[in-house]
N, C-alpha and C. Protein backbone atom coordinates (compact mmCIF):
# COMPACT_ATOMS: atom_id res chain seq x y z
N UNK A 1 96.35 104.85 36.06
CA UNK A 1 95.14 105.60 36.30
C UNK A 1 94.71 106.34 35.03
N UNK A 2 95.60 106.59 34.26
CA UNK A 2 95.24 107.62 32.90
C UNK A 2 94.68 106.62 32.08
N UNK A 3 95.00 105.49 31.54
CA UNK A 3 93.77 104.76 30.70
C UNK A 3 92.44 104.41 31.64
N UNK A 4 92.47 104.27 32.67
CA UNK A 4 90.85 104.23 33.31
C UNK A 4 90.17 105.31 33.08
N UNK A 5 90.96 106.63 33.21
CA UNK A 5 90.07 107.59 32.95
C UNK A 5 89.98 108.43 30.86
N UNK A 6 90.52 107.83 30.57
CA UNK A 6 90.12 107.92 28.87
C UNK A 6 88.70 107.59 28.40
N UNK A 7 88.90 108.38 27.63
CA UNK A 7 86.92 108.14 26.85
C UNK A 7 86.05 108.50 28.21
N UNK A 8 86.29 109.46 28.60
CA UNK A 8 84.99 109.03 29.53
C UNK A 8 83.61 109.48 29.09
N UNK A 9 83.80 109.93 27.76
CA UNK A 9 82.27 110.25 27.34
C UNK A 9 81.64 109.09 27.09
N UNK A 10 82.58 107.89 26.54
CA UNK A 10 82.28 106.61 26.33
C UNK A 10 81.87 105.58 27.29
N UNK A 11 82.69 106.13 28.17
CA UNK A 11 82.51 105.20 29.48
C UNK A 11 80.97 105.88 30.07
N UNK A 12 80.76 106.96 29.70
CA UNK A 12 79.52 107.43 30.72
C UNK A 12 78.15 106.46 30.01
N UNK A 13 78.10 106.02 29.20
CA UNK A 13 76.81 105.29 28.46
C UNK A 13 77.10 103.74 29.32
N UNK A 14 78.34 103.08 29.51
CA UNK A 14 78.24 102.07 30.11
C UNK A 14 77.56 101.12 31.07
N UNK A 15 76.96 99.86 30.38
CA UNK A 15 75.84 99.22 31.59
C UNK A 15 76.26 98.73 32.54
N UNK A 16 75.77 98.70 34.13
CA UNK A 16 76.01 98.62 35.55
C UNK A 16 77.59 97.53 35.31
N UNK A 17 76.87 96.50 35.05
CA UNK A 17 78.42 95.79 34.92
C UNK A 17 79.69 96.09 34.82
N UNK A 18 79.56 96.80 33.46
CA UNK A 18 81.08 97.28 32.70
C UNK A 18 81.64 98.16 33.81
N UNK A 19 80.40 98.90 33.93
CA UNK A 19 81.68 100.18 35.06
C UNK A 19 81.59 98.80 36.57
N UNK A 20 81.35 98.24 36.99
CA UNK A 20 81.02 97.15 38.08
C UNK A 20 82.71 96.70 37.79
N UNK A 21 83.37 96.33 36.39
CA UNK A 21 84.60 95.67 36.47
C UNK A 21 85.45 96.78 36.50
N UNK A 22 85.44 98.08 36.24
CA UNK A 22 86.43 99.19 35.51
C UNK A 22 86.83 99.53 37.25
N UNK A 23 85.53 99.38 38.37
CA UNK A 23 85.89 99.44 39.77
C UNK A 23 86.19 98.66 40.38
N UNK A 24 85.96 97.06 40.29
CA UNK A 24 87.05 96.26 40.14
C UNK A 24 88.54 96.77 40.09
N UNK A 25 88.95 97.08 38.88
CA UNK A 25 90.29 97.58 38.52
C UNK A 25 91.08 98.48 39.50
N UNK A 26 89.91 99.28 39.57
CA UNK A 26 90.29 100.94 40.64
C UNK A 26 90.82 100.23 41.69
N UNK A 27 89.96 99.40 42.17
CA UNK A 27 89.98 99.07 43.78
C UNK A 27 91.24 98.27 43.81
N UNK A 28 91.52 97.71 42.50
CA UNK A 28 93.07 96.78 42.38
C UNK A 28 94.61 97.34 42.65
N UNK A 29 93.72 98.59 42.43
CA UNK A 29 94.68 99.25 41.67
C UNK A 29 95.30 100.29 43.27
N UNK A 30 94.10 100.58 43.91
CA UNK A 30 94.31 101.00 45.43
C UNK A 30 94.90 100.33 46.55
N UNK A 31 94.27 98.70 46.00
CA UNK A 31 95.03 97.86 47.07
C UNK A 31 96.97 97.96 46.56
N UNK A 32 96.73 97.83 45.48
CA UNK A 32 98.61 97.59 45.20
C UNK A 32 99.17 99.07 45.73
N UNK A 33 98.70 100.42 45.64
CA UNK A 33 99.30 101.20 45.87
C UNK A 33 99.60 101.42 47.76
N UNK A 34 98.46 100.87 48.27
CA UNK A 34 98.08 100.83 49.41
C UNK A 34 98.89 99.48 50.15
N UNK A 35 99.55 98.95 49.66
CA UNK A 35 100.12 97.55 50.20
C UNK A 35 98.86 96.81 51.35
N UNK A 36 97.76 96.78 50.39
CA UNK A 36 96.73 95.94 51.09
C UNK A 36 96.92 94.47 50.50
N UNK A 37 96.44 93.71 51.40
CA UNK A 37 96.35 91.86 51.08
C UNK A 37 94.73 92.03 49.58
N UNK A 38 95.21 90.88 49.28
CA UNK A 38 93.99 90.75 47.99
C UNK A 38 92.55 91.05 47.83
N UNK A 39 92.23 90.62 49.33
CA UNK A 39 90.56 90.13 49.83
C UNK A 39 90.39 91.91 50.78
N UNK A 40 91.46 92.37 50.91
CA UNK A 40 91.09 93.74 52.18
C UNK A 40 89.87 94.75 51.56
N UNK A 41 88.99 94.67 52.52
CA UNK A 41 88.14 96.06 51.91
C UNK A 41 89.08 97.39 51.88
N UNK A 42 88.94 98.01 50.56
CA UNK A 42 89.67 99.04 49.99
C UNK A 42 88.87 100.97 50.08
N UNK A 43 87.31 100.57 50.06
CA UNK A 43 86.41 101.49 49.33
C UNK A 43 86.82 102.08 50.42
N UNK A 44 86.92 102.49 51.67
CA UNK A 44 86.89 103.51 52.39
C UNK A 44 88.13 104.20 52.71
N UNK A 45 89.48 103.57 52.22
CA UNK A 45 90.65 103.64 52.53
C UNK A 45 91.22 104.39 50.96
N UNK A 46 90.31 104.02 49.51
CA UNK A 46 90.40 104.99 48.61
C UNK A 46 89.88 106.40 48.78
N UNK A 47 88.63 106.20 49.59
CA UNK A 47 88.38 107.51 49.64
C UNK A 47 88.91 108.44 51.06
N UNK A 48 89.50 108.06 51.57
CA UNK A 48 90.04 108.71 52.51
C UNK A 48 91.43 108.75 52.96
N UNK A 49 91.80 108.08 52.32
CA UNK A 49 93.55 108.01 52.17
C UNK A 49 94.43 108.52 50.79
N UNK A 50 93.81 108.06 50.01
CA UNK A 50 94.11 108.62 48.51
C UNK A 50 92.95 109.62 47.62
N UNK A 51 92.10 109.59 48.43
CA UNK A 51 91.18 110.59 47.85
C UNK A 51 90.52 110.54 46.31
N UNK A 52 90.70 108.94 46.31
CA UNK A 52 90.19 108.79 44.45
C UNK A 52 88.53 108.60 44.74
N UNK A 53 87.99 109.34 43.59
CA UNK A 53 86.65 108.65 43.73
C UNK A 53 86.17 107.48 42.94
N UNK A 54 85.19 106.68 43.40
CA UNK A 54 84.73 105.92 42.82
C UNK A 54 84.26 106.05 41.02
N UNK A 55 84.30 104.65 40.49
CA UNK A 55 84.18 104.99 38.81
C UNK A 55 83.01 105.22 38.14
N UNK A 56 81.99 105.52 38.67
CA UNK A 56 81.13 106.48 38.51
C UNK A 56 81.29 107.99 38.52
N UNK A 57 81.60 108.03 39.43
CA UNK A 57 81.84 109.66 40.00
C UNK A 57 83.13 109.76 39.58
N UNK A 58 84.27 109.04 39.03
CA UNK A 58 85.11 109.05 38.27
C UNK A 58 84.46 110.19 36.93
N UNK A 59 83.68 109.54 36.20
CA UNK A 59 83.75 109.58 34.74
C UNK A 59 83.05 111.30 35.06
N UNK A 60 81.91 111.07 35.72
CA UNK A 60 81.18 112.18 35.82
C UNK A 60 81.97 113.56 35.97
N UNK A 61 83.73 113.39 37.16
CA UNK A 61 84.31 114.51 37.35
C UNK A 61 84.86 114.85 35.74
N UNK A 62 85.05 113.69 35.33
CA UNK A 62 86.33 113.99 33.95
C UNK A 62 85.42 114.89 32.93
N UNK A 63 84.07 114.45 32.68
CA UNK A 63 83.19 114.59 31.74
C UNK A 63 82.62 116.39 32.14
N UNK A 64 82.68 116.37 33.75
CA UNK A 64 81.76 117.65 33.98
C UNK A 64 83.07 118.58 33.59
N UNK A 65 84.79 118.14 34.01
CA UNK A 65 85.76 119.28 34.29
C UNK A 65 85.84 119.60 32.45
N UNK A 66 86.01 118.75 31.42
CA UNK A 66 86.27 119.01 30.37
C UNK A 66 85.32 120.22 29.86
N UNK A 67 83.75 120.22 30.27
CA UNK A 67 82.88 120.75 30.17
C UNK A 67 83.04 122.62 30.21
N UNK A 68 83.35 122.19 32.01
CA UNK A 68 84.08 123.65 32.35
C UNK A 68 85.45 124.41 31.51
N UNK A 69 86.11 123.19 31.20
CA UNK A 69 87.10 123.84 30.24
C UNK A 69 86.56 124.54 29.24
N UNK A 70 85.39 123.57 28.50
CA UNK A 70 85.22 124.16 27.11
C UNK A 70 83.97 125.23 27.30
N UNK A 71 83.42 125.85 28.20
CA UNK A 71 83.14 127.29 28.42
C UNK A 71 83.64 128.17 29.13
N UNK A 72 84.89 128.12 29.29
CA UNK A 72 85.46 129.37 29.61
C UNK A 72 86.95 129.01 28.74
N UNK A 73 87.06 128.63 27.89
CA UNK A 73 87.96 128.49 26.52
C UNK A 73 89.31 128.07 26.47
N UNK A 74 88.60 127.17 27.92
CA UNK A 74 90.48 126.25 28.06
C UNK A 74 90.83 124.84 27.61
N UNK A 75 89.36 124.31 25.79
CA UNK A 75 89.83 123.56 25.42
C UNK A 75 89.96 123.54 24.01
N UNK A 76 90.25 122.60 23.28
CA UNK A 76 89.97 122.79 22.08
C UNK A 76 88.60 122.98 21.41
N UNK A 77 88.57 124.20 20.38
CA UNK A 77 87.82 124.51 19.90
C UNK A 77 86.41 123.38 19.36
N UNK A 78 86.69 122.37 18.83
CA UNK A 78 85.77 121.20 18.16
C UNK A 78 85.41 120.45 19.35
N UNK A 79 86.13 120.52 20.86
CA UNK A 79 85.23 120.33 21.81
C UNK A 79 84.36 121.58 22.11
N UNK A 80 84.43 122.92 22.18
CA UNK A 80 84.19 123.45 23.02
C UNK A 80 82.80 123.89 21.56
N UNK A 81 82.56 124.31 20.34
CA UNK A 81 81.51 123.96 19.69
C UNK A 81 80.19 122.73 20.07
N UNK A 82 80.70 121.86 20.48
CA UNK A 82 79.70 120.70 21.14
C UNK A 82 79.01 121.18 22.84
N UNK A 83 79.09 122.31 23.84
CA UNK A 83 79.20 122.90 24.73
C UNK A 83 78.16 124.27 24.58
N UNK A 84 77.18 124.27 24.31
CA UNK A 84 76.11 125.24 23.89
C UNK A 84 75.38 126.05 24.88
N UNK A 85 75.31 127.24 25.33
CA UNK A 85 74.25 127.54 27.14
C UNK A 85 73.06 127.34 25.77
N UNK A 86 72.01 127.08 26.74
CA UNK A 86 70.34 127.39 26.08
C UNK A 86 70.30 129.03 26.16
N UNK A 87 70.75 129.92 26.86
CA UNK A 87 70.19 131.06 26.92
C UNK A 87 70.91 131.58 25.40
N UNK A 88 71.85 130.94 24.95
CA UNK A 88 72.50 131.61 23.96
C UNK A 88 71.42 131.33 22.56
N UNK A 89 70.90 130.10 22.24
CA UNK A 89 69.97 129.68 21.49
C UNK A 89 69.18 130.49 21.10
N UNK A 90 68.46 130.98 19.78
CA UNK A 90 67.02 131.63 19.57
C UNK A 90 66.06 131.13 19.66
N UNK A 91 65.16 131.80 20.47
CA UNK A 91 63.77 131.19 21.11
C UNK A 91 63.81 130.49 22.54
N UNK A 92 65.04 130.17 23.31
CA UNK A 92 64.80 129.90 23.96
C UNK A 92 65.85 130.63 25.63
N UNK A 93 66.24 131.85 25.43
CA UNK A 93 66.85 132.98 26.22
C UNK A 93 65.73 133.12 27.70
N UNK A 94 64.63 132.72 27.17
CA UNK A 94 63.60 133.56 28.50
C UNK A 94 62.89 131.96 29.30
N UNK A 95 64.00 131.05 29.33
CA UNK A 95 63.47 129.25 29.01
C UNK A 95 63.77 129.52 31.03
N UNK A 96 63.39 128.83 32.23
CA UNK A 96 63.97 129.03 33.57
C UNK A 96 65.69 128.25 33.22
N UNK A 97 65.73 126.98 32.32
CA UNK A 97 67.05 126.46 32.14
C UNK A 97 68.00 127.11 31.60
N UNK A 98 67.49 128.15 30.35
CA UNK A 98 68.66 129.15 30.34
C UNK A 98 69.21 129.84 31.05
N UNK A 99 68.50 130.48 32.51
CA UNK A 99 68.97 130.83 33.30
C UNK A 99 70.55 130.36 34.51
N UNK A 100 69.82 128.73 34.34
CA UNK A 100 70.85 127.82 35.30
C UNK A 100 72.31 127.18 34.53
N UNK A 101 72.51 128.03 33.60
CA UNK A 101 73.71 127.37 33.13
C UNK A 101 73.28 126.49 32.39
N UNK A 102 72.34 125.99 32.07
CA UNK A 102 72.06 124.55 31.67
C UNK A 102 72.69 124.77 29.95
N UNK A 103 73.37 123.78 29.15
CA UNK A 103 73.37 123.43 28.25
C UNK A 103 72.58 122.63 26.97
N UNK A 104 72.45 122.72 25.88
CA UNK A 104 72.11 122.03 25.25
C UNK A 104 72.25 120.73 24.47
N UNK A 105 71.41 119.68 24.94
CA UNK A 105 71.87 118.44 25.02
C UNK A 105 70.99 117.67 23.38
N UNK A 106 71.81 117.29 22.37
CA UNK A 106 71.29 117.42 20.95
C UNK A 106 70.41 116.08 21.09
N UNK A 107 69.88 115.91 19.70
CA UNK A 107 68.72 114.87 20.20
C UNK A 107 69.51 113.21 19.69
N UNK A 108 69.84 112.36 20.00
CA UNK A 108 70.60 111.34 19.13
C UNK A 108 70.05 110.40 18.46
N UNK A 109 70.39 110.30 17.32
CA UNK A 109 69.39 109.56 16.02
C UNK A 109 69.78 108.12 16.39
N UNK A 110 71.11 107.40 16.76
CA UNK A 110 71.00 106.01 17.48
C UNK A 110 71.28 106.06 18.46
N UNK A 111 70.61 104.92 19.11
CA UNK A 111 70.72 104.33 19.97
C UNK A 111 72.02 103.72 21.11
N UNK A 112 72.55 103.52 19.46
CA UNK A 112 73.91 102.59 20.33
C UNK A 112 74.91 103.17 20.60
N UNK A 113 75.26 104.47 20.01
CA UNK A 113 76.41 104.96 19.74
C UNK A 113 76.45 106.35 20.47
N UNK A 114 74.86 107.22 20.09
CA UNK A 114 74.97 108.46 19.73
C UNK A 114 74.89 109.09 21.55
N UNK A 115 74.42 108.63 22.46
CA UNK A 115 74.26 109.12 23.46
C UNK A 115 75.46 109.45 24.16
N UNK A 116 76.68 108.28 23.68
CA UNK A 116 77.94 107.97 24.16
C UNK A 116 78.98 109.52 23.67
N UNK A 117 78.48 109.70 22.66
CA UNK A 117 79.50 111.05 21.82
C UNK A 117 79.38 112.28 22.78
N UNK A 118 80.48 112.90 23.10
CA UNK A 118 80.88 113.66 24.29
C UNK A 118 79.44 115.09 23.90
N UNK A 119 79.13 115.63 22.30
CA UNK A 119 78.38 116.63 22.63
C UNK A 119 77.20 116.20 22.62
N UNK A 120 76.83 115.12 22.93
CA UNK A 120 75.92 114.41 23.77
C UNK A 120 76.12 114.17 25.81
N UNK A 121 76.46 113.09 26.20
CA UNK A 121 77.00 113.06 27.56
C UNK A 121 77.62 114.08 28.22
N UNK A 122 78.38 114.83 27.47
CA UNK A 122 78.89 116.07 28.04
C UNK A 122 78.04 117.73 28.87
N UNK A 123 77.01 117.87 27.79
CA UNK A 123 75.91 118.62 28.60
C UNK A 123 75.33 117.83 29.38
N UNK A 124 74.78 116.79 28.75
CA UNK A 124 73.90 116.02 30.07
C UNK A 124 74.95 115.81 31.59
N UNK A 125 75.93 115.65 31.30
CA UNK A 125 76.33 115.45 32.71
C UNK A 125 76.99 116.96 33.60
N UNK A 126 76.74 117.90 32.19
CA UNK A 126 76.62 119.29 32.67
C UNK A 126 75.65 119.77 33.92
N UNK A 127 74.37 119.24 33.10
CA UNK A 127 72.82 119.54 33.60
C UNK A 127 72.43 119.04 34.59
N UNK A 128 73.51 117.93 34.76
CA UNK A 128 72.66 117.21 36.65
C UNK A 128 73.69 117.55 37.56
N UNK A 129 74.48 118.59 37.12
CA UNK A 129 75.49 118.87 38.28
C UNK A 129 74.19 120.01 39.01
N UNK A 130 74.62 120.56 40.57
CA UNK A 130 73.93 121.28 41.09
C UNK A 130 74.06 122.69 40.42
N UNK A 131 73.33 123.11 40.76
CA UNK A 131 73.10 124.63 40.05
C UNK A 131 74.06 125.63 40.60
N UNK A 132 74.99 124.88 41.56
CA UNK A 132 76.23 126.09 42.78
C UNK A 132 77.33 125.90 41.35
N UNK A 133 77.26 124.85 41.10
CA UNK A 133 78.69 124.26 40.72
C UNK A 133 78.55 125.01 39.10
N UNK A 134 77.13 125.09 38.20
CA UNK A 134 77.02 125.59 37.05
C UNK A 134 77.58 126.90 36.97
N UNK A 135 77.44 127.80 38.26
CA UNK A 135 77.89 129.22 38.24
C UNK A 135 79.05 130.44 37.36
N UNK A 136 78.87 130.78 36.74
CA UNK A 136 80.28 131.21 35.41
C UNK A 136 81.37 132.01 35.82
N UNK A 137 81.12 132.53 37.16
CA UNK A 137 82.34 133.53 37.65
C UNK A 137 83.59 131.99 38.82
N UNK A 138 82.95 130.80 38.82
CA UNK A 138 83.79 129.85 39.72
C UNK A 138 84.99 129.68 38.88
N UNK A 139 86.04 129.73 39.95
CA UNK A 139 87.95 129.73 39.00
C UNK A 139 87.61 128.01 38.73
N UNK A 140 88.55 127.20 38.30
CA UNK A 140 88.92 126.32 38.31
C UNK A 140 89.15 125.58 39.07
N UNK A 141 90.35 126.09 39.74
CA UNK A 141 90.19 125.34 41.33
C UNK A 141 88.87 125.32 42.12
N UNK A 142 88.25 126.57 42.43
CA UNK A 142 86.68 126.67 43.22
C UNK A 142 86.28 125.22 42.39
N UNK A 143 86.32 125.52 41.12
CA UNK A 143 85.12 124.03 40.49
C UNK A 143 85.61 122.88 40.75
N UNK A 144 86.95 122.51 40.85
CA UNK A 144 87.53 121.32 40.81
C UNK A 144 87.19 120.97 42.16
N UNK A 145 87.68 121.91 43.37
CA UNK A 145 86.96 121.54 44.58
C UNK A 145 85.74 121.10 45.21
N UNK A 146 84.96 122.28 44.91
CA UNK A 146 83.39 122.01 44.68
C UNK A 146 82.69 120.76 43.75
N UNK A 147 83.29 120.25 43.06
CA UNK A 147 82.56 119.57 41.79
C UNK A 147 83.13 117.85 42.98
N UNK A 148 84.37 117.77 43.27
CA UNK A 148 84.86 116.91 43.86
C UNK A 148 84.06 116.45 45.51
N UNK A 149 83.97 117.54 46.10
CA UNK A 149 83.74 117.56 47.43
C UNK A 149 81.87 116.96 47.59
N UNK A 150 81.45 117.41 45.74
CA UNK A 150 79.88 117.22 45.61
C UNK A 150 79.73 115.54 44.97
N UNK A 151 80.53 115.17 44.88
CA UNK A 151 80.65 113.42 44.15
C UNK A 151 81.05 112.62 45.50
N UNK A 152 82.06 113.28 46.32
CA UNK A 152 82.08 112.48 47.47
C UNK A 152 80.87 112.23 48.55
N UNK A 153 79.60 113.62 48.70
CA UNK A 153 79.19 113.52 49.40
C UNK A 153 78.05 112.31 48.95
């Protein structure tokens, strides 16, 4: 399970396909733990027996929890520099997004590469979490719960 979930800033740029096989894998990977036959539908028996989420909502938890780490200073520093609020910014403190937690998401000069780099994907997948989950007084656990319980629904 720990190399599926590596890079996931990388993995978050990925087209329908790629993550299409990486859940492939998951679901392979549920049936063997699950002593299911080859062909058994798995998707409802991952999420309700083992509680994994799907590899979408995979990448999104890894990408949003690192996030939370690196504003309240439980990661490394050269991540947590890439992790910006807008309200902190000059000129833009009185913005309605500075208000919501929202981060600042830099502008990327390519195409191919630059969207994929975590202080890129990392706010953005900051910014489409709900505005409960952005909140700055939530422990860790509250977020891990909440952030989880909001990918399943």
């Amino acid at each position: 399970m720990k190399c599926l979930d590596y890079c996931n800033g990388l993995l978050s740029g990925l087209p329908a396909g790629q993550i299409a096989r990486l859940g492939g894998v998951l679901r392979s990977a549920a049936r063997l733990v699950l002593s299911l036959p080859s062909r058994a539908p798995v998707s409802a028996a991952m999420h309700d027996t083992l509680h994994w989420l799907d590899f979408p909502q995979r990448i999104m938890y890894k990408l949003a929890l690192l996030v939370y780490k690196c504003l309240h200073g439980l990661a490394p520093e050269y991540l947590t520099r890439a992790c910006v609020l807008l309200s902190t910014l000059s000129g833009r403190p009185h913005l309605r997004s500075s208000e919501d937690n929202k981060l600042f998401v830099p502008r990327s000069f390519t195409a191919s590469m630059g969207p994929w780099a975590f202080c890129s994907s990392g706010p953005t997948s900051w910014n489409t979490l709900p505005a409960r989950l952005r909140h700055s007084s939530l422990t860790l656990e509250q977020f891990k719960c909440l952030l989880k319980a909001s990918l399943f629904a």
